[in-house]
Protein backbone atom coordinates (compact mmCIF):
# COMPACT_ATOMS: atom_id res chain seq x y z
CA UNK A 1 137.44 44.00 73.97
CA UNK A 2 136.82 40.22 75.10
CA UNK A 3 139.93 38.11 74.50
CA UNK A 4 138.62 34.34 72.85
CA UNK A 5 139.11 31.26 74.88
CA UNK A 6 141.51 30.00 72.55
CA UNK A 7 143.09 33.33 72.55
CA UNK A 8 143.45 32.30 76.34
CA UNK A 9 144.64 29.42 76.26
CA UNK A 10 147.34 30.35 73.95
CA UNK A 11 148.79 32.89 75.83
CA UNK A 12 148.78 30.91 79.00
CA UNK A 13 151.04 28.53 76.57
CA UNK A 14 153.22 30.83 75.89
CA UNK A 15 153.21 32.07 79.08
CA UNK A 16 154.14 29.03 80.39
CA UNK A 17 156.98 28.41 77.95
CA UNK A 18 158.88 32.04 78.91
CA UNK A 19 158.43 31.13 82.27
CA UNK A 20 160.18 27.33 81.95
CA UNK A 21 163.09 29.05 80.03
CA UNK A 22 163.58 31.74 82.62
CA UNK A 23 163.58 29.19 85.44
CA UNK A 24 166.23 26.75 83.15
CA UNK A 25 168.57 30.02 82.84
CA UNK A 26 168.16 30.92 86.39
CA UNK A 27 169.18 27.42 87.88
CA UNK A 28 171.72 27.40 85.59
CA UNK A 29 173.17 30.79 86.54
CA UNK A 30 173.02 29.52 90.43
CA UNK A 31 175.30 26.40 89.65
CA UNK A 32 177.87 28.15 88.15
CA UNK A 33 177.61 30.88 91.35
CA UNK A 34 177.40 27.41 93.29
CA UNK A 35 180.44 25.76 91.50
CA UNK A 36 182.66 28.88 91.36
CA UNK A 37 181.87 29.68 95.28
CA UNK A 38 180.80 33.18 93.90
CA UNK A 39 179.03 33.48 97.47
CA UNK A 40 181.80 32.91 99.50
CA UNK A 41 183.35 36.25 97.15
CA UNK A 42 180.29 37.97 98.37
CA UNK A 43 180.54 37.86 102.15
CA UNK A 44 177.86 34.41 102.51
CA UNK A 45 178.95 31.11 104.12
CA UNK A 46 177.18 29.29 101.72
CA UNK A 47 175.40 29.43 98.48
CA UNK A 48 171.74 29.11 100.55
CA UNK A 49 172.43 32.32 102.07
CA UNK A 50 173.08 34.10 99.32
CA UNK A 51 170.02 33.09 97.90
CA UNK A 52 167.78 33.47 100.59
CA UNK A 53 169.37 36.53 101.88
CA UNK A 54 170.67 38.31 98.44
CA UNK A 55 168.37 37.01 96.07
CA UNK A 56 165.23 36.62 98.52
């Protein structure tokens, strides 16, 4: 079954949208780990290596 270009488009829309809210609620999850020093808890020396190193 063929999917319509509209049909497409749409979805890539939507797409889009999930992915901008994810990204919102994942920065916002790494300044609270930032401003609560959450890596420091964790064995890092900073908040970049916990991301690099935990969160890759």
């Amino acid at each position: 079954m063929k999917i319509s270009n509209d049909e497409l488009v749409l979805e890539a829309e939507r797409e889009i949208k999930l992915e901008r809210e994810s990204t919102l609620k994942i920065i916002k999850l790494f300044q609270e780990i930032s401003a609560q020093k959450i890596f420091l808890e964790r064995g890092f020396p900073s908040f970049y290596e916990m991301v690099t190193k935990h969160f890759g």
